[in-house]
Protein backbone atom coordinates (compact mmCIF):
# COMPACT_ATOMS: atom_id res chain seq x y z
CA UNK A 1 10.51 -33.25 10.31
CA UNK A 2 11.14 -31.02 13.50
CA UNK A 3 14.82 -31.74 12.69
CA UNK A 4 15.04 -30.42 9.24
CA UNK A 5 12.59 -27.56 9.96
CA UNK A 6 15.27 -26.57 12.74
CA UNK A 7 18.07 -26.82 10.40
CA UNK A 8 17.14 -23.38 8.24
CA UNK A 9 17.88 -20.45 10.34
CA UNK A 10 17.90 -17.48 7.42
CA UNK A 11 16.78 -17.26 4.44
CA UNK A 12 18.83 -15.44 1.45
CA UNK A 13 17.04 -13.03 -0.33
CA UNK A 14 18.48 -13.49 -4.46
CA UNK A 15 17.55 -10.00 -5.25
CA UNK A 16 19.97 -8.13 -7.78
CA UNK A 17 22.43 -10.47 -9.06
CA UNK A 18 24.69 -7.63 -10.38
CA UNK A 19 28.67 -6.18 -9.85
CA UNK A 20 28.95 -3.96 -6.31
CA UNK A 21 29.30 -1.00 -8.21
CA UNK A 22 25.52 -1.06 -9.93
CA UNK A 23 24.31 -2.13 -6.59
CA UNK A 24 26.12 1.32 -4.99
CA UNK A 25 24.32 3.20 -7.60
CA UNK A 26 20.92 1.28 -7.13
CA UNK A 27 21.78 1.93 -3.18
CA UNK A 28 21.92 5.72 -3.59
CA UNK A 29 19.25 6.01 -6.28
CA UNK A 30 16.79 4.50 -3.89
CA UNK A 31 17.71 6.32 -0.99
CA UNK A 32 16.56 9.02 -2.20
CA UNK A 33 13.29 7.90 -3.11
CA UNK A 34 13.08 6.30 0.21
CA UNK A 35 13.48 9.64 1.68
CA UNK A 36 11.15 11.38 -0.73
CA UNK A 37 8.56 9.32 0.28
CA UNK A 38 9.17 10.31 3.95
CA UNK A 39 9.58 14.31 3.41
CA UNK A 40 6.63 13.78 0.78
CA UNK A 41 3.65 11.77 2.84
CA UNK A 42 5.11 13.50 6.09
CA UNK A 43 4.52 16.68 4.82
CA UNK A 44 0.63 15.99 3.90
CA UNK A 45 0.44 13.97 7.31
CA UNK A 46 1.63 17.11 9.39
CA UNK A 47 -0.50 19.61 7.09
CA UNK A 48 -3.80 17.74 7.42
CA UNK A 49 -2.83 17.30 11.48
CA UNK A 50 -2.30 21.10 11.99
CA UNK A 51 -4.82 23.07 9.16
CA UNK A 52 -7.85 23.27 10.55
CA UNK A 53 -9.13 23.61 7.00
CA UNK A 54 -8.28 20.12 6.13
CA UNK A 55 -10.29 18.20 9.33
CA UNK A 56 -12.85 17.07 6.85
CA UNK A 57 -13.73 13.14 5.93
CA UNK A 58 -11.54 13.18 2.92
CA UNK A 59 -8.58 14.61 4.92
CA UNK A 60 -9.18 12.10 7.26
CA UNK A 61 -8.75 8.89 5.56
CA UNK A 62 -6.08 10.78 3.34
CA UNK A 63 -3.83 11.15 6.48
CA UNK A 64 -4.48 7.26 7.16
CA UNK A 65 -3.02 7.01 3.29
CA UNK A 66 0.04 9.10 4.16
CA UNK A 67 1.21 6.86 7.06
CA UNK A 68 0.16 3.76 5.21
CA UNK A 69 2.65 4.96 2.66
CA UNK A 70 5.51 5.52 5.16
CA UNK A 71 5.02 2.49 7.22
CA UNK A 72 4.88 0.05 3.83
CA UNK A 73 7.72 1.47 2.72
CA UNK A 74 9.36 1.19 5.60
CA UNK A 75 9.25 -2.32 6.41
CA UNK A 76 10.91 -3.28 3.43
CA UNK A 77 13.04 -0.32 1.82
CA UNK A 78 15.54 -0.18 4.32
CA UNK A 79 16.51 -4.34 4.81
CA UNK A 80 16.74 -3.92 0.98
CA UNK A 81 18.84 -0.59 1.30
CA UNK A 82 20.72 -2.53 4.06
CA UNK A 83 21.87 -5.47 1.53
CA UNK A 84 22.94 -3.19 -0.86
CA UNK A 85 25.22 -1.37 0.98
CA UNK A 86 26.83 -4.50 2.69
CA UNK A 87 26.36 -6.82 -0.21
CA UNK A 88 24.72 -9.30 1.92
CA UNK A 89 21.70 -10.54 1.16
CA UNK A 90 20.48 -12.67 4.55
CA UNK A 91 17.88 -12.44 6.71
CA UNK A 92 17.11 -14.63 9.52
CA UNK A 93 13.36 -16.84 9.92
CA UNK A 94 12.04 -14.22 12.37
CA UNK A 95 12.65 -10.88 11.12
CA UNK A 96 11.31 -12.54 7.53
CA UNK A 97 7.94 -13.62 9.16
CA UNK A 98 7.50 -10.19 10.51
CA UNK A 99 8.64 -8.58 6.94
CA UNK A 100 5.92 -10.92 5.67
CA UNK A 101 3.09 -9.88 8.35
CA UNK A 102 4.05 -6.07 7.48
CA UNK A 103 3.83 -5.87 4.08
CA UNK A 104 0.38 -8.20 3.98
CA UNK A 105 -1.19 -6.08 6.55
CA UNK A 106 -0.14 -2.80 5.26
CA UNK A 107 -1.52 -3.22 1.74
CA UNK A 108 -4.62 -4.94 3.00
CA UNK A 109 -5.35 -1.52 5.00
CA UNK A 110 -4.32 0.64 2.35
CA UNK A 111 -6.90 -1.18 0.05
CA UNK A 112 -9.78 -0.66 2.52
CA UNK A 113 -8.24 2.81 3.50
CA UNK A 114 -9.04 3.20 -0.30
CA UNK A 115 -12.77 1.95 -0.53
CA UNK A 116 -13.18 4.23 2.03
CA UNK A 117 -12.19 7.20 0.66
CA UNK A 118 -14.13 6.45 -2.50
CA UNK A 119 -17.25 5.63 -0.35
CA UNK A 120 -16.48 9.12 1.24
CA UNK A 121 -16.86 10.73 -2.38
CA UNK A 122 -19.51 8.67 -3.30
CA UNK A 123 -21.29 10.10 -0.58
CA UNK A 124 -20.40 13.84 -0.86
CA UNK A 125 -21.53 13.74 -4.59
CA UNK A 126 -24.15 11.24 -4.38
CA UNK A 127 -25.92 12.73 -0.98
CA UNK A 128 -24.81 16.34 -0.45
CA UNK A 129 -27.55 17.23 2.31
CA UNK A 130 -26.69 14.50 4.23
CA UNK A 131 -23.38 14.15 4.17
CA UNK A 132 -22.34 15.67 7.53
CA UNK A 133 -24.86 13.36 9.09
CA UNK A 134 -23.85 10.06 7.13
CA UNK A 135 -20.05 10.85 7.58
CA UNK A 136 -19.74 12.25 10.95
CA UNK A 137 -16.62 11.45 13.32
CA UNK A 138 -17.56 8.38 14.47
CA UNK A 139 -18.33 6.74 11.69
CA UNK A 140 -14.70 7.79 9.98
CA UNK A 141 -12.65 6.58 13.01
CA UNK A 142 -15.29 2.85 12.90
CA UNK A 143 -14.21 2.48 9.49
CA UNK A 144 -10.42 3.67 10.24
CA UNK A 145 -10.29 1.30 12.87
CA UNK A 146 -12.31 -1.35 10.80
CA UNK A 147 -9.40 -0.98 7.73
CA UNK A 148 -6.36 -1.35 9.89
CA UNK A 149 -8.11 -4.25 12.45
CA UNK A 150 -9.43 -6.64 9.02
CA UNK A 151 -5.97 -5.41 7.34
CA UNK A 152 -3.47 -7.09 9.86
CA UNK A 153 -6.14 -9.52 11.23
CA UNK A 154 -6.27 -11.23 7.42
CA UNK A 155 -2.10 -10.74 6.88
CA UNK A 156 -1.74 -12.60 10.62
CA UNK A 157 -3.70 -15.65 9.69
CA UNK A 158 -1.19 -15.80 6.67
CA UNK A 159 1.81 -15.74 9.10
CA UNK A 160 0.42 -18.70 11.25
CA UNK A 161 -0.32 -20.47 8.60
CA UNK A 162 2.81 -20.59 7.13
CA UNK A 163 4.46 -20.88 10.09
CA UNK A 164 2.73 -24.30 10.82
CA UNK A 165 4.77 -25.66 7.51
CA UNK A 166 8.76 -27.06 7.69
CA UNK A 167 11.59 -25.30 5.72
CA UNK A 168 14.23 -27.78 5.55
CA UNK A 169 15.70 -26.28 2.38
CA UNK A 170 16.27 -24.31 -0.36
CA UNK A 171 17.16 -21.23 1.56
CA UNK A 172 17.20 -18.98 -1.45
CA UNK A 173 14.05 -16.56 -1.72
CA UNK A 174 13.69 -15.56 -5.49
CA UNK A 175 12.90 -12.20 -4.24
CA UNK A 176 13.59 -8.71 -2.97
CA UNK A 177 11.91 -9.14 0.09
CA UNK A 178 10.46 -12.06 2.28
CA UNK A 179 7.31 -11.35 -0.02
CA UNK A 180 5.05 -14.47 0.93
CA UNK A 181 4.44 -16.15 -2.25
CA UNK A 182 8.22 -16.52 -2.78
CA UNK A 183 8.83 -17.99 0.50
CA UNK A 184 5.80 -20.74 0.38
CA UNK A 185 7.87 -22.07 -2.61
CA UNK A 186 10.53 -23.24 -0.21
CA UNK A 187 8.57 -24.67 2.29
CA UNK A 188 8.57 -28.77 2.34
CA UNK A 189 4.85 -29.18 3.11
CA UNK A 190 1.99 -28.99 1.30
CA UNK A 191 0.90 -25.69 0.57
CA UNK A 192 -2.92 -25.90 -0.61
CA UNK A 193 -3.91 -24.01 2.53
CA UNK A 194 -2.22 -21.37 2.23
CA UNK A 195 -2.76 -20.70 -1.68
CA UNK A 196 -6.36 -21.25 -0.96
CA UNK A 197 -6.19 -18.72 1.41
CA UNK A 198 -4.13 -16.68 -0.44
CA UNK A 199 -6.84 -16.47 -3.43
CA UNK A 200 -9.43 -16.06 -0.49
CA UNK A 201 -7.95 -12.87 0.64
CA UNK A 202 -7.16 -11.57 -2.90
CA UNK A 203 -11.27 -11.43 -3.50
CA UNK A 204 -11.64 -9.98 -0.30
CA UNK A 205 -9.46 -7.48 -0.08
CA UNK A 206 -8.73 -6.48 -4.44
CA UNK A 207 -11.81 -7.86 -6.06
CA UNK A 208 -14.48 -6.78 -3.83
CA UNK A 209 -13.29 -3.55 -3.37
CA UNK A 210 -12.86 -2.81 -6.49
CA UNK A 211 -15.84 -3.89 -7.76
CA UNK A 212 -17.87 -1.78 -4.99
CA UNK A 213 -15.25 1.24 -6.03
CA UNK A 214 -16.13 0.59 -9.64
CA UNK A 215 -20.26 0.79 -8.89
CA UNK A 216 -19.67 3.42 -6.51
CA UNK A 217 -17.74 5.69 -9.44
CA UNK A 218 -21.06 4.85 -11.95
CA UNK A 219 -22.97 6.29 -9.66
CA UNK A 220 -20.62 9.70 -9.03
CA UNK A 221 -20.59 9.67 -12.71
CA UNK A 222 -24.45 9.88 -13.32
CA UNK A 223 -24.38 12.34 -10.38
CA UNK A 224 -22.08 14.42 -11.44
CA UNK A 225 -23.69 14.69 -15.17
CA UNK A 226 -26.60 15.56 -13.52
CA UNK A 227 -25.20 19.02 -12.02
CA UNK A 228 -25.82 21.98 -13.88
CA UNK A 229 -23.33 24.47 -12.52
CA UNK A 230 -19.70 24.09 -14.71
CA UNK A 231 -17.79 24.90 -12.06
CA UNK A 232 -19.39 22.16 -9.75
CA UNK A 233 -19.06 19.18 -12.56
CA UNK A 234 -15.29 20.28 -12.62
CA UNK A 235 -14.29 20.20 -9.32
CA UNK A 236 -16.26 16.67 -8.51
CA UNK A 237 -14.31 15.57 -11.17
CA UNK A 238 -10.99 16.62 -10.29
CA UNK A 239 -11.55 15.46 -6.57
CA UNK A 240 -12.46 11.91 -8.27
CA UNK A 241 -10.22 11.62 -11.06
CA UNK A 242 -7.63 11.86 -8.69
CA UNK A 243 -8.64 9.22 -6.43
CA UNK A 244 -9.11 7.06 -9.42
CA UNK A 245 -5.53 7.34 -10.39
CA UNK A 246 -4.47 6.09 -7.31
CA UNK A 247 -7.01 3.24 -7.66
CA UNK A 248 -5.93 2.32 -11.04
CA UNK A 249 -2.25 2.25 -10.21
CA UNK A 250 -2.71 0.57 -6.34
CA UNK A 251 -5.24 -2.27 -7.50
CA UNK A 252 -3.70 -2.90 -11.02
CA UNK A 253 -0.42 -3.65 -9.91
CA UNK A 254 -1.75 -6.00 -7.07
CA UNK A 255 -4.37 -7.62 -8.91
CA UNK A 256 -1.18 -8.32 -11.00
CA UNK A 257 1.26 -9.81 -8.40
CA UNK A 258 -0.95 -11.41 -6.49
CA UNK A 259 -4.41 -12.91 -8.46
CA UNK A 260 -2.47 -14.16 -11.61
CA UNK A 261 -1.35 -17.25 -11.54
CA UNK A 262 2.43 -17.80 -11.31
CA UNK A 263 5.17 -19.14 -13.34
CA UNK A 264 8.69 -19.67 -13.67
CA UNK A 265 8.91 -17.63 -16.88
CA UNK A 266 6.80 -14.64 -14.97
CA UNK A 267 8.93 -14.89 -11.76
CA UNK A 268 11.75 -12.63 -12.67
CA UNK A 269 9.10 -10.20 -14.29
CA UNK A 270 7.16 -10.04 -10.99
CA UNK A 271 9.89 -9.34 -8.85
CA UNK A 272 10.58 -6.38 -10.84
CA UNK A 273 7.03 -5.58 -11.08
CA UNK A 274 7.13 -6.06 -7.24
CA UNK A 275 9.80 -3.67 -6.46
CA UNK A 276 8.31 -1.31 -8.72
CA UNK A 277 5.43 -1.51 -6.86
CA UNK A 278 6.90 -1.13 -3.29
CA UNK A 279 8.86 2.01 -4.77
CA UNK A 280 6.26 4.07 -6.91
CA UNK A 281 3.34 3.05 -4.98
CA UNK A 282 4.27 5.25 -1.84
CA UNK A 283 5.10 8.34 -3.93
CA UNK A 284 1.92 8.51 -6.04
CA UNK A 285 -0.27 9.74 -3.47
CA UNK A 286 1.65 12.44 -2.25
CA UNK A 287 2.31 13.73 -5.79
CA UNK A 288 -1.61 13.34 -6.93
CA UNK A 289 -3.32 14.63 -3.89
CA UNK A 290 -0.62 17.67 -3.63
CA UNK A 291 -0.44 18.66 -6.87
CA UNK A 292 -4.05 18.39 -8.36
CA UNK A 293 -5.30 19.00 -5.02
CA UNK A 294 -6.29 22.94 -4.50
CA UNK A 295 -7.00 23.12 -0.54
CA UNK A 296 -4.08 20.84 0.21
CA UNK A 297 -1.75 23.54 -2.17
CA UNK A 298 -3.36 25.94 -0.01
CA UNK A 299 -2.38 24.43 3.07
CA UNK A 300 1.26 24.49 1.97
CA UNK A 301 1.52 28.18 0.94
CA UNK A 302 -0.18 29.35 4.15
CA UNK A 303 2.59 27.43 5.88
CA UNK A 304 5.20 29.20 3.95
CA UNK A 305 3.37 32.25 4.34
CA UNK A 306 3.43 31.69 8.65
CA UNK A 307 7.56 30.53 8.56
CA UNK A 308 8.17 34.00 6.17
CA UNK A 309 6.16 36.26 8.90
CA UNK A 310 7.77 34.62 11.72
């Protein structure tokens, strides 16, 4: 067994199966969404890190969301940018495992990042008087800390776990990336384990949440009927509606890839849904919380305001 584990050194990712030419234009078209993505959440990173204005809770965990986005992105874009432009699709046992431990632990923390933001909400709407005292500083950096340490601590036991199994052929990964449902399908061991642990982490981290996001929203919602002032029912609905888009879009797609059960008929469909995922995802919250965002607007013309005085 040690043999044959030892005989698979890299794994080849299938990918596109299309002529160099298509795979130049896929190459430049996303490069530039790759680097939208950058310019876009770095932008909303550095504005809520310099504007005083924007050091508030929501801010906060918002700026978590930005570099969430760029690091995701990030640890897969640019392998897959990288076999584009060379036409070679291999990547060796190590750098897959960490692909694998990246990806898991980055939208694990981006779905808590998530529930805390609409826990945030729920408090600001819910319990106005004492939501300076509920959501000081310290708690925001325990939960912070609390996403991004249950985040990578679930994705790691993943990576050990399938690093306990022998590969000892096929080498082909039906896949974009070393995404870790693709890659337990080459593995010669049984894989129980791992796909029970695999639907353990989906509750935890996609149906819990979302369920606790979804009774958290009732209760904005009876809240927010509740206030008399116009103006003050349309703003707590603009500040919500926009985190629900993001919700809608983050958890549907992953609730998707990774709680229905696969088959070889919805494996091609996945891996687009996948990559669709891994390039959309990132942009969405840039574009929702800059452009139906007021303060965060704000933030950007007083900074074009400052470089036009200077």
């Amino acid at each position: 067994m040690e043999a044959n584990q030892s005989q698979i050194t890299e794994f080849i990712l299938v990918g596109f199966q299309l002529s160099e030419d298509l795979e130049l234009l896929l190459f430049g078209i996303f490069s530039l969404l790759y680097t939208f993505n950058l310019l876009a959440n770095g932008m909303i990173l550095g504005l809520i890190c310099f504007d005083p204005r924007l050091h508030s809770p929501m801010y906060f965990f918002l700026s978590h969301l930005a570099l969430i986005d760029i690091l995701y992105a990030s640890s897969n874009l640019p392998n897959l940018l990288a076999n584009l432009a060379k036409h070679k699709k291999t990547i060796s046992f190590v750098p897959c495992n960490l692909q694998m431990l990246l990806i898991f632990s980055f939208g694990s923390v981006e779905c808590l990042i998530l529930l805390a933001m609409s826990y945030d909400r729920y408090v600001a709407i819910c319990h106005p008087l004492q939501y300076t005292v509920i959501m000081n500083w310290r708690v925001c950096s325990i939960l912070a800390v609390a996403c991004w340490v249950c985040g990578f601590a679930l994705a790691l036991v993943q990576v050990i776990l399938l690093l306990r199994l022998p590969f000892c052929g096929p080498q082909k990964v039906n896949h974009f990336f070393c995404e870790i449902r693709s890659v337990l399908k080459l593995a010669c061991g049984d894989i129980w384990i791992n796909e029970m642990f695999l639907f353990a982490d989906g509750v935890l981290i996609l149906v819990g949440p979302l369920a606790l996001m979804l009774v958290s929203y009732m209760c904005i919602l009876w809240a927010i009927l509740k206030i008399r002032s116009k103006e003050g029912r349309k703003k707590a609905f603009s500040t919500c509606s926009s985190h629900l888009c993001v919700v809608g879009f983050y958890f549907g797609l992953a609730m998707i890839v990774y709680m229905v059960p696969d088959n070889s008929q919805r494996e091609e469909h996945l891996k687009i849904l996948f990559l669709f995922y891994a390039l959309f995802n990132p942009l969405l919250n840039p574009l929702v919380y800059s452009v139906r965002n007021a303060q965060v607007k704000a933030a950007f013309h007083r900074v074009l305001q400052k470089k036009r005085t200077v």
